[in-house]
C-alpha atoms as a PDB file:
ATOM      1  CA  UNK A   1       0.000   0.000   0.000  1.00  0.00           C
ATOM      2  CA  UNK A   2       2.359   2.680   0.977  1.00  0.00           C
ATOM      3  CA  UNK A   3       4.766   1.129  -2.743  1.00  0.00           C
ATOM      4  CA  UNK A   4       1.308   2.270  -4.565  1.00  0.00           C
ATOM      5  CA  UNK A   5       0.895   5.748  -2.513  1.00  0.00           C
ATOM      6  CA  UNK A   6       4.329   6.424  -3.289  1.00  0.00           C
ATOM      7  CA  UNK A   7       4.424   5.873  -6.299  1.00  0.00           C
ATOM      8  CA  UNK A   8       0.723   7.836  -7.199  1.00  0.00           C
ATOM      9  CA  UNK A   9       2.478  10.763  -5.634  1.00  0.00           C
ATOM     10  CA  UNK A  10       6.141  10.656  -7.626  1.00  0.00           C
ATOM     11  CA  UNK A  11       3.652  10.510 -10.827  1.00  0.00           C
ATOM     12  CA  UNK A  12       1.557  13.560  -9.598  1.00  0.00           C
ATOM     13  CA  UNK A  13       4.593  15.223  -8.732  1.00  0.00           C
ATOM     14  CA  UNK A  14       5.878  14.311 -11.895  1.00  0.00           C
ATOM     15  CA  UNK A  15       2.591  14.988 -14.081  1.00  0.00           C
ATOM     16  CA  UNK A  16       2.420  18.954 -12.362  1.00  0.00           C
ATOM     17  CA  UNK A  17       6.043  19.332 -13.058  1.00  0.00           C
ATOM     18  CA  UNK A  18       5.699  18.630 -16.662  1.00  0.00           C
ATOM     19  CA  UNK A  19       2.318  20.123 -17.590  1.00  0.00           C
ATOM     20  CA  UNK A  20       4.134  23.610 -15.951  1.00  0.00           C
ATOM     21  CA  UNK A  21       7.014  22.976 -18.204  1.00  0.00           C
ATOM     22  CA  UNK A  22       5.208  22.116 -21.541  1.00  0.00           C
ATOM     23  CA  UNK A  23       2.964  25.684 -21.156  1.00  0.00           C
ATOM     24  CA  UNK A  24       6.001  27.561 -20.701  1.00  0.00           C
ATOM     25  CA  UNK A  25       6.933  26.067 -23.908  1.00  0.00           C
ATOM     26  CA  UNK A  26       4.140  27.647 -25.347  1.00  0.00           C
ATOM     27  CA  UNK A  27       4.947  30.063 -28.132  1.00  0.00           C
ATOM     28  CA  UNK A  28       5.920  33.349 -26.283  1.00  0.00           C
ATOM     29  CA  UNK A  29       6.677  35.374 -29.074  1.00  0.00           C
ATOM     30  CA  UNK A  30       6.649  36.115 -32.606  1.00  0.00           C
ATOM     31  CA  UNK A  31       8.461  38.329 -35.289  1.00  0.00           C
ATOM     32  CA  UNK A  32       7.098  39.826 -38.864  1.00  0.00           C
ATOM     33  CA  UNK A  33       8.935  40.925 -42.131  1.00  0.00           C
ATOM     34  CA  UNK A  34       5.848  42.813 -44.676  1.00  0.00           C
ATOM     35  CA  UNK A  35       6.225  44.526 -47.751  1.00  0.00           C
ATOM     36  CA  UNK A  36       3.250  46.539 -49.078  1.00  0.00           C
ATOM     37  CA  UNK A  37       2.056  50.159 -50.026  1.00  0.00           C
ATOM     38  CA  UNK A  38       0.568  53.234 -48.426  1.00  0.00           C
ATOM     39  CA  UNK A  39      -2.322  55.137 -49.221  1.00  0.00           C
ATOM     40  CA  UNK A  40      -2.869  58.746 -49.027  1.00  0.00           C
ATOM     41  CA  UNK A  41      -6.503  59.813 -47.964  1.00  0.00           C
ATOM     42  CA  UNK A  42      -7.159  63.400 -48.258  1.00  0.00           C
ATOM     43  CA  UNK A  43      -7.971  66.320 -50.040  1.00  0.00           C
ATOM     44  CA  UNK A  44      -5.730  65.952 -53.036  1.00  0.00           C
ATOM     45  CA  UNK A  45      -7.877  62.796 -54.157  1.00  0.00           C
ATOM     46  CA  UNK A  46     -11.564  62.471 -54.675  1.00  0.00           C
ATOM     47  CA  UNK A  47     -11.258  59.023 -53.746  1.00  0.00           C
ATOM     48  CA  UNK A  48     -13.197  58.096 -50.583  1.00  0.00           C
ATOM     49  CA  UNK A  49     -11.084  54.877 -49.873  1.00  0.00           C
ATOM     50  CA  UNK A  50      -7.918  56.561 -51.219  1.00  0.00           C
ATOM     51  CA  UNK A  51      -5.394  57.314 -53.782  1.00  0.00           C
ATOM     52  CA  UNK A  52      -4.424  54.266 -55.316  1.00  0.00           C
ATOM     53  CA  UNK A  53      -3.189  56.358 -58.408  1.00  0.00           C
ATOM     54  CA  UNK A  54      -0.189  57.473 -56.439  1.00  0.00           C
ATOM     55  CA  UNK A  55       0.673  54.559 -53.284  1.00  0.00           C
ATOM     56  CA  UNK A  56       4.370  53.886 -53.116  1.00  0.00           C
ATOM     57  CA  UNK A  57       6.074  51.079 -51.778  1.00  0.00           C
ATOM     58  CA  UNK A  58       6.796  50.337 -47.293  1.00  0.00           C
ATOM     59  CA  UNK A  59       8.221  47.476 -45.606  1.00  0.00           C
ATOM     60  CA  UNK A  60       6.942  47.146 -42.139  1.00  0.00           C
ATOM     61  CA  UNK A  61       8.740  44.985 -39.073  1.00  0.00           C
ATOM     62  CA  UNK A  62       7.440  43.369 -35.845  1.00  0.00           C
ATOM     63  CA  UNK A  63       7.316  41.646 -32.662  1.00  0.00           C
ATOM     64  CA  UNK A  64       4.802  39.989 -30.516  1.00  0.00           C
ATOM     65  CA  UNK A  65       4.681  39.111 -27.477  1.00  0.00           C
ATOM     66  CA  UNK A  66       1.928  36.490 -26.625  1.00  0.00           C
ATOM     67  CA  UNK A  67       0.529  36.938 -23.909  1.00  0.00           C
ATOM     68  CA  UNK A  68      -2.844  34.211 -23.963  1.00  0.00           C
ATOM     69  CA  UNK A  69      -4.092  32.340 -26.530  1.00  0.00           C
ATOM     70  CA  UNK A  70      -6.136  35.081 -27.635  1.00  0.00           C
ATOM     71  CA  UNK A  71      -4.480  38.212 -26.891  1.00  0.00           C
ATOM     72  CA  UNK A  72      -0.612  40.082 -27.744  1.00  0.00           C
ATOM     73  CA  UNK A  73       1.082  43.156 -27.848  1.00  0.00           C
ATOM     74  CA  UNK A  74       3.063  44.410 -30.776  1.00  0.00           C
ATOM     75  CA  UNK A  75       6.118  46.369 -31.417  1.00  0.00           C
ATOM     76  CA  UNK A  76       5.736  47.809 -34.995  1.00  0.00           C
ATOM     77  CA  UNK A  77       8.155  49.597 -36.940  1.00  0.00           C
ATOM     78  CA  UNK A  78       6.426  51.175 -40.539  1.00  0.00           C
ATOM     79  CA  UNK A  79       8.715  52.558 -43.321  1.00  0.00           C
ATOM     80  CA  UNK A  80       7.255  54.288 -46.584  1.00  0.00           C
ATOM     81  CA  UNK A  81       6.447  57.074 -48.486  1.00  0.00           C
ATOM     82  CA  UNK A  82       2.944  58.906 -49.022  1.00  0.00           C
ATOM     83  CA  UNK A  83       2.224  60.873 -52.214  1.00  0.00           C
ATOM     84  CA  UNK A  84      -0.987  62.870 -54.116  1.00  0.00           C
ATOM     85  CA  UNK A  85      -1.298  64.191 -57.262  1.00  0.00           C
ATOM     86  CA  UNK A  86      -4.365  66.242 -58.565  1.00  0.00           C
ATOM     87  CA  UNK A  87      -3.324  66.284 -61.670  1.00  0.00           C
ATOM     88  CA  UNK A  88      -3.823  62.421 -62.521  1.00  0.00           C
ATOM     89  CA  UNK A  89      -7.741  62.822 -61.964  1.00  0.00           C
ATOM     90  CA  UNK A  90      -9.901  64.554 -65.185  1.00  0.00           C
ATOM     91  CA  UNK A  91     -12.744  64.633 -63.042  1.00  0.00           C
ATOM     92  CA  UNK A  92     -13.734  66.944 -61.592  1.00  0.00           C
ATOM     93  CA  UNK A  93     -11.924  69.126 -64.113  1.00  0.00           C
ATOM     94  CA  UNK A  94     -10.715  71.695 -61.616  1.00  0.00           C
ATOM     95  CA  UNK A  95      -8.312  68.966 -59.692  1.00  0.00           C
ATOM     96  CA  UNK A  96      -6.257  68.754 -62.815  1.00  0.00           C
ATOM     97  CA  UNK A  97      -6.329  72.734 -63.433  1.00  0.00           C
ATOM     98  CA  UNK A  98      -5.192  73.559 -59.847  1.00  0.00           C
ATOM     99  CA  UNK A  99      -2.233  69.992 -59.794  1.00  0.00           C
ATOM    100  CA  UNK A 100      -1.610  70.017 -56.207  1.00  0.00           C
ATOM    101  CA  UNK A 101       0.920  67.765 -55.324  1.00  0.00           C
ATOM    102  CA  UNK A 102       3.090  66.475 -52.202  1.00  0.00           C
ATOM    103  CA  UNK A 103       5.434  63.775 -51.469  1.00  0.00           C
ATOM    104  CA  UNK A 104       6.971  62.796 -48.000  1.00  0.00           C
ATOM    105  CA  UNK A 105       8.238  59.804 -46.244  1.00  0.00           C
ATOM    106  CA  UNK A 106       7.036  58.002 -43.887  1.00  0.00           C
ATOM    107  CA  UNK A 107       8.686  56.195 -40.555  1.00  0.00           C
ATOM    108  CA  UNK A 108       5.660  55.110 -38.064  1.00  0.00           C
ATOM    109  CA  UNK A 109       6.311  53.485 -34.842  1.00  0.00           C
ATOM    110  CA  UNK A 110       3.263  51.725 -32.727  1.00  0.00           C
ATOM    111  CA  UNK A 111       2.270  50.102 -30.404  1.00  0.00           C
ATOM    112  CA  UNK A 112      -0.362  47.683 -31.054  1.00  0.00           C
ATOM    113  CA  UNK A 113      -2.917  45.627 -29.232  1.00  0.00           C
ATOM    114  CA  UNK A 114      -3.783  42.015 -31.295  1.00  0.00           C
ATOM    115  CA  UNK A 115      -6.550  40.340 -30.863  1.00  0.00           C
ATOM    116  CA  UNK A 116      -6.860  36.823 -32.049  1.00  0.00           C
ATOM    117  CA  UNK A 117      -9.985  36.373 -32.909  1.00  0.00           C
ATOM    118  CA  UNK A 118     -10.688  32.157 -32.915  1.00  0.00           C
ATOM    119  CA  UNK A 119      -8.020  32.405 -30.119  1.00  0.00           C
ATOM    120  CA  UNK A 120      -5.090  30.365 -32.100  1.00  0.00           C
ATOM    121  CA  UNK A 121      -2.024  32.337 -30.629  1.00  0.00           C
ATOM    122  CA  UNK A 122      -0.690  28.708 -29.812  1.00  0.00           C
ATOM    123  CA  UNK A 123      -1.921  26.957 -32.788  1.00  0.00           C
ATOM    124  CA  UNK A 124       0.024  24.340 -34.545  1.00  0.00           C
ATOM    125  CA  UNK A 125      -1.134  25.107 -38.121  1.00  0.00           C
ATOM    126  CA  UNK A 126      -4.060  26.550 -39.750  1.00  0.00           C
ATOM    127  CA  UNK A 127      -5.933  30.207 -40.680  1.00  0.00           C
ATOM    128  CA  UNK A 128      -6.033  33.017 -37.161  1.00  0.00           C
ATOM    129  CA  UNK A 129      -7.611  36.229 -38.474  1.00  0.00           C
ATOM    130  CA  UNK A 130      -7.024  38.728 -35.961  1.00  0.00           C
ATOM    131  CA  UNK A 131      -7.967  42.600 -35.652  1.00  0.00           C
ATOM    132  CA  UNK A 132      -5.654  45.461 -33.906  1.00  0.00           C
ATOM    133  CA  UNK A 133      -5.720  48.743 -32.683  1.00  0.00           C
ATOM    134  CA  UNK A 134      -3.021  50.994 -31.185  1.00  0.00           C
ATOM    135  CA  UNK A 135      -0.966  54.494 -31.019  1.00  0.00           C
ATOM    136  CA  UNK A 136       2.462  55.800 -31.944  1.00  0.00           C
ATOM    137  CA  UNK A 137       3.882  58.834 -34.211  1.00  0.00           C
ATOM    138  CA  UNK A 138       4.892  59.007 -37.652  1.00  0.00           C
ATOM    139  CA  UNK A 139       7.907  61.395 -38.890  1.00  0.00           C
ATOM    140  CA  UNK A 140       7.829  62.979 -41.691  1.00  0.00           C
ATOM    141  CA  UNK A 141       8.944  65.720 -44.221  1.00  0.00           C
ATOM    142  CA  UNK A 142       6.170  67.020 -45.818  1.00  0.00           C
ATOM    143  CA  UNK A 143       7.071  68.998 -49.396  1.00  0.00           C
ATOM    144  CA  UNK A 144       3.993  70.527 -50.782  1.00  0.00           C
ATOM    145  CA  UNK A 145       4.052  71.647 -54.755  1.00  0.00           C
ATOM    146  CA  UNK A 146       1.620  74.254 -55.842  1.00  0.00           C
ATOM    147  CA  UNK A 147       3.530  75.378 -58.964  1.00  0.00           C
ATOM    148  CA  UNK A 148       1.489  73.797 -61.518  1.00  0.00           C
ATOM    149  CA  UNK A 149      -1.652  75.865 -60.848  1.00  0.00           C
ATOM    150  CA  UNK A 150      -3.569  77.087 -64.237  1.00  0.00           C
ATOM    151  CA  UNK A 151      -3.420  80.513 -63.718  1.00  0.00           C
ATOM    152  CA  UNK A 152      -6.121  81.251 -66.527  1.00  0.00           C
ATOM    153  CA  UNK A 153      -8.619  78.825 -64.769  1.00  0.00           C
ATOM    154  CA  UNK A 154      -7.754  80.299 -60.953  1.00  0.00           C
ATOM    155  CA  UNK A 155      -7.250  83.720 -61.585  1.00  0.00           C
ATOM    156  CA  UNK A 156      -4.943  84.898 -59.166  1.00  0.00           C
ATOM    157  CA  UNK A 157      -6.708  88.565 -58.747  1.00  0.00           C
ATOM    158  CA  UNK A 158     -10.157  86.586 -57.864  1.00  0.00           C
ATOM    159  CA  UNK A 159      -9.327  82.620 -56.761  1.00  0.00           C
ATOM    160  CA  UNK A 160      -9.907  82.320 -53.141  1.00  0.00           C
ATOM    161  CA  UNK A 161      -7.417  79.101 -53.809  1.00  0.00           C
ATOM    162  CA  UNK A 162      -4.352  81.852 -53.414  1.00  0.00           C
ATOM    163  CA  UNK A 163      -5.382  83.125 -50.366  1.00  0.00           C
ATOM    164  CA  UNK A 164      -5.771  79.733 -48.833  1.00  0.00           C
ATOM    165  CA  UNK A 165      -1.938  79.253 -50.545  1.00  0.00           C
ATOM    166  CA  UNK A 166      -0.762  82.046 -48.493  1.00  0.00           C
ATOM    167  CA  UNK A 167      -2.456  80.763 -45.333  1.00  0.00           C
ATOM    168  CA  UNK A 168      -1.180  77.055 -45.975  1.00  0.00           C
ATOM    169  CA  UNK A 169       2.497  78.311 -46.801  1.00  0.00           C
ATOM    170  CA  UNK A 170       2.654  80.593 -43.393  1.00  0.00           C
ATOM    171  CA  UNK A 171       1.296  77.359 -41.556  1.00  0.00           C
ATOM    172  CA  UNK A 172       4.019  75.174 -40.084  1.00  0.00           C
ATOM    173  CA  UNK A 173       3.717  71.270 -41.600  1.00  0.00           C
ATOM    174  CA  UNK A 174       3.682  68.442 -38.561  1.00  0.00           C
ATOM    175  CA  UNK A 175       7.444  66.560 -38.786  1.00  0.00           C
ATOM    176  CA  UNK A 176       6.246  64.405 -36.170  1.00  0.00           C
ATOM    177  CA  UNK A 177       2.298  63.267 -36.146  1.00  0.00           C
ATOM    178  CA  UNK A 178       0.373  61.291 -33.402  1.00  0.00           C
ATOM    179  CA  UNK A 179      -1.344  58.452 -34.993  1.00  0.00           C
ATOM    180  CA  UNK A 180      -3.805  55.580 -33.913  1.00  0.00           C
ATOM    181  CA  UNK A 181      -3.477  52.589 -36.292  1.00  0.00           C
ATOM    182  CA  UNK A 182      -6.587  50.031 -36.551  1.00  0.00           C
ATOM    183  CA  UNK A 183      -6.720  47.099 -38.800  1.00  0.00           C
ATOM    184  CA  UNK A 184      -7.469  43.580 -39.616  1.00  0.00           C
ATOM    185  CA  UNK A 185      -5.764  40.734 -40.770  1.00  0.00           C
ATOM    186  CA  UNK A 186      -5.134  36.895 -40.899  1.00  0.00           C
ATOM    187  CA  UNK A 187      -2.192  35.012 -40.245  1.00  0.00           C
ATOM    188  CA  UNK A 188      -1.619  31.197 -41.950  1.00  0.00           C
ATOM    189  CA  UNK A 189       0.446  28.925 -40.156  1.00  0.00           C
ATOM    190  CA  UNK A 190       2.816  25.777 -42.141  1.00  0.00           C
ATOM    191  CA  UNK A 191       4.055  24.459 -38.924  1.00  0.00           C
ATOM    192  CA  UNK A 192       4.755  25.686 -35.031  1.00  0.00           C
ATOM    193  CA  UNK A 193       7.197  28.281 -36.672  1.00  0.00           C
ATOM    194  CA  UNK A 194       6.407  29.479 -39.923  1.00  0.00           C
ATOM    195  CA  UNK A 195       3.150  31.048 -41.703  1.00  0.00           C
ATOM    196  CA  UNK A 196       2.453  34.486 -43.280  1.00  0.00           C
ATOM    197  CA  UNK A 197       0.101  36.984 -43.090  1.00  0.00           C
ATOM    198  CA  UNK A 198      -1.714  39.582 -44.553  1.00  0.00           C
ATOM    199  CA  UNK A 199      -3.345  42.666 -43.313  1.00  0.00           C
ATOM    200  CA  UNK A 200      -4.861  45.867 -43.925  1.00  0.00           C
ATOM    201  CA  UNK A 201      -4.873  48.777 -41.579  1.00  0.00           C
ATOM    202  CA  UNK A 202      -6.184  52.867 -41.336  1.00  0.00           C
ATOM    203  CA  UNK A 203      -4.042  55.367 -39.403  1.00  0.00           C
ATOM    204  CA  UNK A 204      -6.173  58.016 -37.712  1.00  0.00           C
ATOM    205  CA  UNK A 205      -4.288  60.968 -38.096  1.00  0.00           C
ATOM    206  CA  UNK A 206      -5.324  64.096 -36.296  1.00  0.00           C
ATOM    207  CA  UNK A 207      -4.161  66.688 -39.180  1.00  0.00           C
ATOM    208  CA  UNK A 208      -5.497  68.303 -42.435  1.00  0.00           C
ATOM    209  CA  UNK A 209      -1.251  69.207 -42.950  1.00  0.00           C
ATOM    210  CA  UNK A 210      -0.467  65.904 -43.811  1.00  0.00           C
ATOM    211  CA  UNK A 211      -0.463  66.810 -47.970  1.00  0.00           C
ATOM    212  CA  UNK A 212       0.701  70.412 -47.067  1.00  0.00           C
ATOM    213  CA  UNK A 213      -2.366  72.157 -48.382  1.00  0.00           C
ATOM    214  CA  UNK A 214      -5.521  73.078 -45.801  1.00  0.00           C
ATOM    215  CA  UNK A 215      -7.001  76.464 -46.542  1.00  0.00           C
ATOM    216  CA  UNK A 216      -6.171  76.148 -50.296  1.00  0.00           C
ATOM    217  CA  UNK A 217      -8.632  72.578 -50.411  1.00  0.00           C
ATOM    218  CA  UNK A 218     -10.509  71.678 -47.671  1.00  0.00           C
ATOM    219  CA  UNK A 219      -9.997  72.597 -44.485  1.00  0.00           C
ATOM    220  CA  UNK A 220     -13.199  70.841 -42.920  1.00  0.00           C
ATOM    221  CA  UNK A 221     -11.452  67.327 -43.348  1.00  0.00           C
ATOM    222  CA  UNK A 222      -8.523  65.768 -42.047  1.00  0.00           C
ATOM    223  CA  UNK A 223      -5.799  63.428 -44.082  1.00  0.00           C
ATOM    224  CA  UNK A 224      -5.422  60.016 -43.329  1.00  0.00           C
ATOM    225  CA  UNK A 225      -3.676  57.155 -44.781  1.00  0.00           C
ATOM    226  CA  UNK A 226      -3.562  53.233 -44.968  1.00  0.00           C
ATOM    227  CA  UNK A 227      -1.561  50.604 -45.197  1.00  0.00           C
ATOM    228  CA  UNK A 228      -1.755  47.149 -47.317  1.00  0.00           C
ATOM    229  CA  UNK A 229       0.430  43.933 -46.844  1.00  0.00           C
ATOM    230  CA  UNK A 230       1.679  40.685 -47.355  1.00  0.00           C
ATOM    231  CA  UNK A 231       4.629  38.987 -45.373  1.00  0.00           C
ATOM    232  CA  UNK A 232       5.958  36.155 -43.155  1.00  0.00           C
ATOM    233  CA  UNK A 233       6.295  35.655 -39.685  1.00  0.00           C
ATOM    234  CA  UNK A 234       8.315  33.537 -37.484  1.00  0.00           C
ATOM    235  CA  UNK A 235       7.488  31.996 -34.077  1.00  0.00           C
ATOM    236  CA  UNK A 236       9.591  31.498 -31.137  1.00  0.00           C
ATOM    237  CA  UNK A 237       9.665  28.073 -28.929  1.00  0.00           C
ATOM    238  CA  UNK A 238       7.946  24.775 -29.361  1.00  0.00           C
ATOM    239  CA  UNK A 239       4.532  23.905 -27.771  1.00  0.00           C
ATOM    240  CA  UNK A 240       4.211  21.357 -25.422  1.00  0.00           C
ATOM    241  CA  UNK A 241       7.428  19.721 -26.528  1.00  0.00           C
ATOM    242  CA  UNK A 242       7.966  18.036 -23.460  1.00  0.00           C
ATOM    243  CA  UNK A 243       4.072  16.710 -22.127  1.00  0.00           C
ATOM    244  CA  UNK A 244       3.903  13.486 -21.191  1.00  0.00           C
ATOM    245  CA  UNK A 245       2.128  11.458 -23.743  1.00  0.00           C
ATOM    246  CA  UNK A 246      -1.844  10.284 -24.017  1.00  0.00           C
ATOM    247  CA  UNK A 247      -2.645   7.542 -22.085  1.00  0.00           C
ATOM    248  CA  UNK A 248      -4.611   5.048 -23.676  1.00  0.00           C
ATOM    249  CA  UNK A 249      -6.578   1.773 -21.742  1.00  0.00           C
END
């Protein structure tokens, strides 16, 4: 009797030890390579969702740290450039008469909060689609370019556009912009370790500066801009690489 209690408790014992062991072998963290293109939302473009006519290229990075099957925080690092162009849009005609331009690039850093949605942080393989939300700043060098302007079609002795030129030129630009990222996404896992991912996401920005021009478009409406891409992400650690194996009777 007291073989049998002994040995029921060195298996308990033994049983905790390793269950404790195999979840801190739980994935803990994971790291993100994207490449993709931003979107400038504003008043250059008549575009609701955006100026596709003029997105550029950005690579983003990041890092995860898990922190339940469902939930993570993320480190993200956003590199780009953001560029409009009235003068690629015929309608209305005035946006190609006045040719408002800008250009500027674009380093973001966030902090984001992930949540899994089907709550597959630990997940061996298969689809996790996941929405985020966050904050962080963007720095920037904003170069407006008003020198295209028709000057037959906004005469410059009765176009209200040159007065809102001379306000938007005395106006300092941001160089460094508070912004609040949101987005979705879904992640697709091979193995423990590798998958990719794709996502889509909308920075809040609290500034009609961000294309240069207020007074001289529309100063009712802020700018915005988004951000689209593909990429592949890497896990840390193995799950549950040492838990003791099913019993069968």
């Amino acid at each position: 009797m007291k073989r049998f209690a002994t040995a029921c408790t060195v298996f308990t014992i033994s049983t905790v030890i390793n269950v404790a062991y195999a979840q801190q072998n739980d994935p803990k963290y994971e790291f993100g390579l994207n490449l993709g293109f931003l979107v400038y939302q504003g008043d250059l473009t008549p575009k609701r969702l955006g100026s596709f006519e003029t997105q550029k290229f950005s690579i983003g990075l990041h890092a995860s740290r898990f922190f339940s099957p469902s939930f993570s925080v993320r480190l993200n690092l956003l590199r780009g450039k953001l560029s409009g162009d009235e003068a690629v849009y015929d309608d209305p005609e005035y946006r190609k008469m006045r040719a408002l331009s800008f250009t500027t690039p674009v380093t973001e850093l966030s902090v984001q909060f992930v949540w899994n949605v089907l709550g597959r942080n630990y997940a061996d393989k298969g689809f996790s689609p996941y929405v985020f939300a966050g904050g962080g700043f963007s720095f920037l060098k904003i170069k407006p370019d008003a020198s295209r302007i028709n000057t037959t079609y906004f005469d410059p002795e009765t176009s209200e556009v040159w007065a809102g030129l001379a306000d938007d030129t005395a106006h300092a630009l941001p160089k460094v912009l508070p912004v609040i990222p949101v987005g979705v996404g879904v992640k697709y896992f091979f193995s423990q370790r590798f998958g990719l991912n794709a996502e889509t996401s909308y920075r809040l920005a609290y500034t009609d500066y961000l294309d240069g021009f207020s007074q001289a478009v529309n100063p009712k409406k802020n700018d915005h801009y988004l951000n689209y891409s593909i990429g592949v992400v890497l896990r840390t650690g193995k799950k549950n690489t040492l838990a003791c194996p099913v019993m069968r009777y």
